[in-house]
Protein backbone atom coordinates (compact mmCIF):
# COMPACT_ATOMS: atom_id res chain seq x y z
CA UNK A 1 106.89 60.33 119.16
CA UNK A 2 104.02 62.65 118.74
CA UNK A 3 101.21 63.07 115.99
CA UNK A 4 102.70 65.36 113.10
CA UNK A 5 106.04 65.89 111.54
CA UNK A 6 109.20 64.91 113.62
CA UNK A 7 111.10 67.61 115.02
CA UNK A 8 114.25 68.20 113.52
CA UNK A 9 116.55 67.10 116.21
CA UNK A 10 114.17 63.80 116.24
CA UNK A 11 115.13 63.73 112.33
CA UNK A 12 118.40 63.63 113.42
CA UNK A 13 118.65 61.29 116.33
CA UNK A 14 116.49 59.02 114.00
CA UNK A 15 118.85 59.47 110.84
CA UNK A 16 122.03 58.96 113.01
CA UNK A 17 120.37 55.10 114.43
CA UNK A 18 119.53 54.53 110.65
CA UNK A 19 123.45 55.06 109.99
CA UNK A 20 124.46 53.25 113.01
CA UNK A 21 126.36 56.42 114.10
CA UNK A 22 126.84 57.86 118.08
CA UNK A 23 125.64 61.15 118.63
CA UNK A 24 125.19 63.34 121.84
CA UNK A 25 123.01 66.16 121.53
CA UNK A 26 123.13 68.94 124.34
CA UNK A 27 121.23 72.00 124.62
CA UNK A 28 123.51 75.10 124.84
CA UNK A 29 122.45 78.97 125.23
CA UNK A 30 122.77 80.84 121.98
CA UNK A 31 126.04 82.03 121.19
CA UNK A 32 126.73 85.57 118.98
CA UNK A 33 130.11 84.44 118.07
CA UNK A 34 132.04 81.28 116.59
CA UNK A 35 134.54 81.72 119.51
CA UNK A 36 131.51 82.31 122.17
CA UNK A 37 130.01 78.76 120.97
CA UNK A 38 133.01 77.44 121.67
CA UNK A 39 133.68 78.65 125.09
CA UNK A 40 130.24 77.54 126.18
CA UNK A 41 130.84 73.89 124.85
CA UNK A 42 134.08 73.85 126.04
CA UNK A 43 135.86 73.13 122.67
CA UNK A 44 138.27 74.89 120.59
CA UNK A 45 136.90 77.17 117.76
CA UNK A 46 138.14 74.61 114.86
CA UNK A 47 136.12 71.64 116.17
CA UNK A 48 132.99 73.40 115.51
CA UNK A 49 131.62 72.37 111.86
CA UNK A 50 129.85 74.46 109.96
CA UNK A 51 127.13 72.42 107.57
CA UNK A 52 127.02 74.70 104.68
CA UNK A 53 124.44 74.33 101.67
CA UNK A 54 125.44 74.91 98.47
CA UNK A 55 123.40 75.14 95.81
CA UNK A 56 124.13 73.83 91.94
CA UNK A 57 123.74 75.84 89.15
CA UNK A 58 120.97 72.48 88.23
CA UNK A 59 118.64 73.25 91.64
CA UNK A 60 120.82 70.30 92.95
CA UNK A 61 122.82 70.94 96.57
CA UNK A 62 125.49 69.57 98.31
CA UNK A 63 126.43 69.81 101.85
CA UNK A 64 129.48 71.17 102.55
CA UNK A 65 131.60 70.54 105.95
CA UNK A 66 133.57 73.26 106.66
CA UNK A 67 135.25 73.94 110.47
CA UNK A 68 135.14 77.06 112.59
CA UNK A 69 137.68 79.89 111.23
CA UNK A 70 137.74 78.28 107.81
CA UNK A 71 135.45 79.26 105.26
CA UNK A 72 135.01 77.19 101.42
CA UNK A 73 137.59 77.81 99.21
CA UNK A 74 134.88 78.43 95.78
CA UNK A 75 137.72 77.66 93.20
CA UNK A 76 138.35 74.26 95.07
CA UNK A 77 134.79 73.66 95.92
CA UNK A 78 133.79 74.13 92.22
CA UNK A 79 137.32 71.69 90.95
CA UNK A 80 136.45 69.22 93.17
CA UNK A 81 132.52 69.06 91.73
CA UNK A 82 133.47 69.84 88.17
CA UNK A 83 131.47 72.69 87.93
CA UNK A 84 131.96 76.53 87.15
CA UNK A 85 129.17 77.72 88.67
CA UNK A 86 128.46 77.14 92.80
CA UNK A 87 126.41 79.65 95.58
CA UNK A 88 124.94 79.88 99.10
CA UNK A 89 121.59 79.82 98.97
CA UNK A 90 119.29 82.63 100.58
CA UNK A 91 117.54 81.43 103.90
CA UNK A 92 114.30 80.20 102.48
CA UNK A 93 116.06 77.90 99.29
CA UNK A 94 118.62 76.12 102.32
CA UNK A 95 115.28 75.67 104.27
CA UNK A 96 113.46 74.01 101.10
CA UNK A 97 116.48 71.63 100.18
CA UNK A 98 117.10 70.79 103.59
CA UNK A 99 114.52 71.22 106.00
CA UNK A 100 116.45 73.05 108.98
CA UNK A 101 117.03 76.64 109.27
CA UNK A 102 120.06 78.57 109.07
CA UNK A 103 122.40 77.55 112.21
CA UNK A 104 120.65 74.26 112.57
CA UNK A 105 121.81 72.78 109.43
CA UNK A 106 123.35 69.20 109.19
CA UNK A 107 123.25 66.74 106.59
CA UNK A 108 121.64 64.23 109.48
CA UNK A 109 117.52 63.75 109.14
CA UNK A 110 117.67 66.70 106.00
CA UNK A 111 114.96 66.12 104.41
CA UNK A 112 116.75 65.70 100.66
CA UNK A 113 119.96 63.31 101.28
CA UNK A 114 122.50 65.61 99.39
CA UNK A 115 125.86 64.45 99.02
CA UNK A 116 128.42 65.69 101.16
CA UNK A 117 131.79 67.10 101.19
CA UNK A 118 134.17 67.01 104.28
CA UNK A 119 136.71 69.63 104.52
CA UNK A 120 140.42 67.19 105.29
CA UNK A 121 140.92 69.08 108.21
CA UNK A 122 137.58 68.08 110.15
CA UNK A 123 138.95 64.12 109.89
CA UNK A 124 140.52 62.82 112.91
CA UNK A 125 138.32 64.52 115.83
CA UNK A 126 135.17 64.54 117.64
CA UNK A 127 133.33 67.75 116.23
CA UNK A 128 130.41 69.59 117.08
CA UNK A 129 127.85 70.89 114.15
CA UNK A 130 124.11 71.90 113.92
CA UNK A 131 121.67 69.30 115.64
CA UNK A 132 118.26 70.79 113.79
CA UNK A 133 116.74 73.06 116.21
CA UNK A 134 118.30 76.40 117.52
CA UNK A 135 119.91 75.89 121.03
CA UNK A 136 120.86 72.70 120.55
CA UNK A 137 124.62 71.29 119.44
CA UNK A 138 125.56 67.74 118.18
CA UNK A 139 128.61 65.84 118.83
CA UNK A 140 129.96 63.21 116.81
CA UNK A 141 132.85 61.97 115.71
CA UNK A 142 133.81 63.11 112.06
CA UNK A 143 135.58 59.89 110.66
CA UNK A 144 132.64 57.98 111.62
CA UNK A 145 130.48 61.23 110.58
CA UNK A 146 132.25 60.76 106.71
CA UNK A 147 132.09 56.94 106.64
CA UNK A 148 128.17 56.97 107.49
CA UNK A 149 127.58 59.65 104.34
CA UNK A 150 130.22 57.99 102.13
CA UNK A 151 131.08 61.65 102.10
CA UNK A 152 134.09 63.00 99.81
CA UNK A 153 137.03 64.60 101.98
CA UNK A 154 139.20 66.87 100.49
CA UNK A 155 140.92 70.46 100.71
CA UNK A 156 137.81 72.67 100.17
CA UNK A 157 138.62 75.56 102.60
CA UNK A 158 140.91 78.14 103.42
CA UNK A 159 141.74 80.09 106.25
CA UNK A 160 138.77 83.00 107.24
């Protein structure tokens, strides 16, 4: 590896060996829609996860795992956390807590270990989510994805 800070999809690859967990990481052209992406990956639109950052009313986060054409169901999101107060982030706080930019996000090689919640309907299937850089994808499957971050599954979405 070179002199300075790791790149983020070398965070990643690094993280994922750490957790003993397969990835493949292609590069991909960039896509404008959720259905584009997954016509150039050759995957349906639901097997696309979206690693969302969510943001505490403490300064604390928490990743959420959401897949394509869902988006988080805030009531459940807050239940499940015990909290009445949750938000997105702007660009520059999800950068801070997690070291990747918008559309590169995963909770793999952040640089904060956040919790994570896995949307129930992600379980079961290989997935593809955010690999660190832009123009790059990561595959992995999502039971072995939610055993490596002890992550909490549940119903936290609904229909977009």
């Amino acid at each position: 590896m070179a002199d300075g800070p790791a790149t983020g999809v070398e965070r990643v690859l690094a993280d994922a060996e750490a957790r003993g967990l397969d990835v493949d990481i292609i590069e991909r052209p960039a896509a404008r829609s959720l259905e584009e992406a997954a016509a150039l990956l050759g995957i349906s639109p639901g097997d696309i996860v979206k690693s969302l950052v969510v943001k505490r009313s403490d300064d604390t986060y928490v990743f959420a795992l959401v897949p394509g054409g869902r988006k988080i169901s805030w009531p459940k999101l807050r239940a499940l956390l015990g909290v009445n107060k949750l938000q997105l982030p702007d660009a520059s706080l999800a950068l801070a807590a997690t070291g990747y930019e918008r559309g590169t996000i995963t909770p793999l090689g952040s640089t904060t270990a956040w919790p994570v919640v896995a949307d129930e309907s992600i379980a079961g299937r290989r997935v593809s989510m955010g690999a660190g850089e832009h123009g790059r994808s990561l595959f992995v499957d999502a039971d072995a994805l939610i055993r490596a971050f002890g992550a909490t599954v549940a119903d936290i979405s609904d229909p977009e």
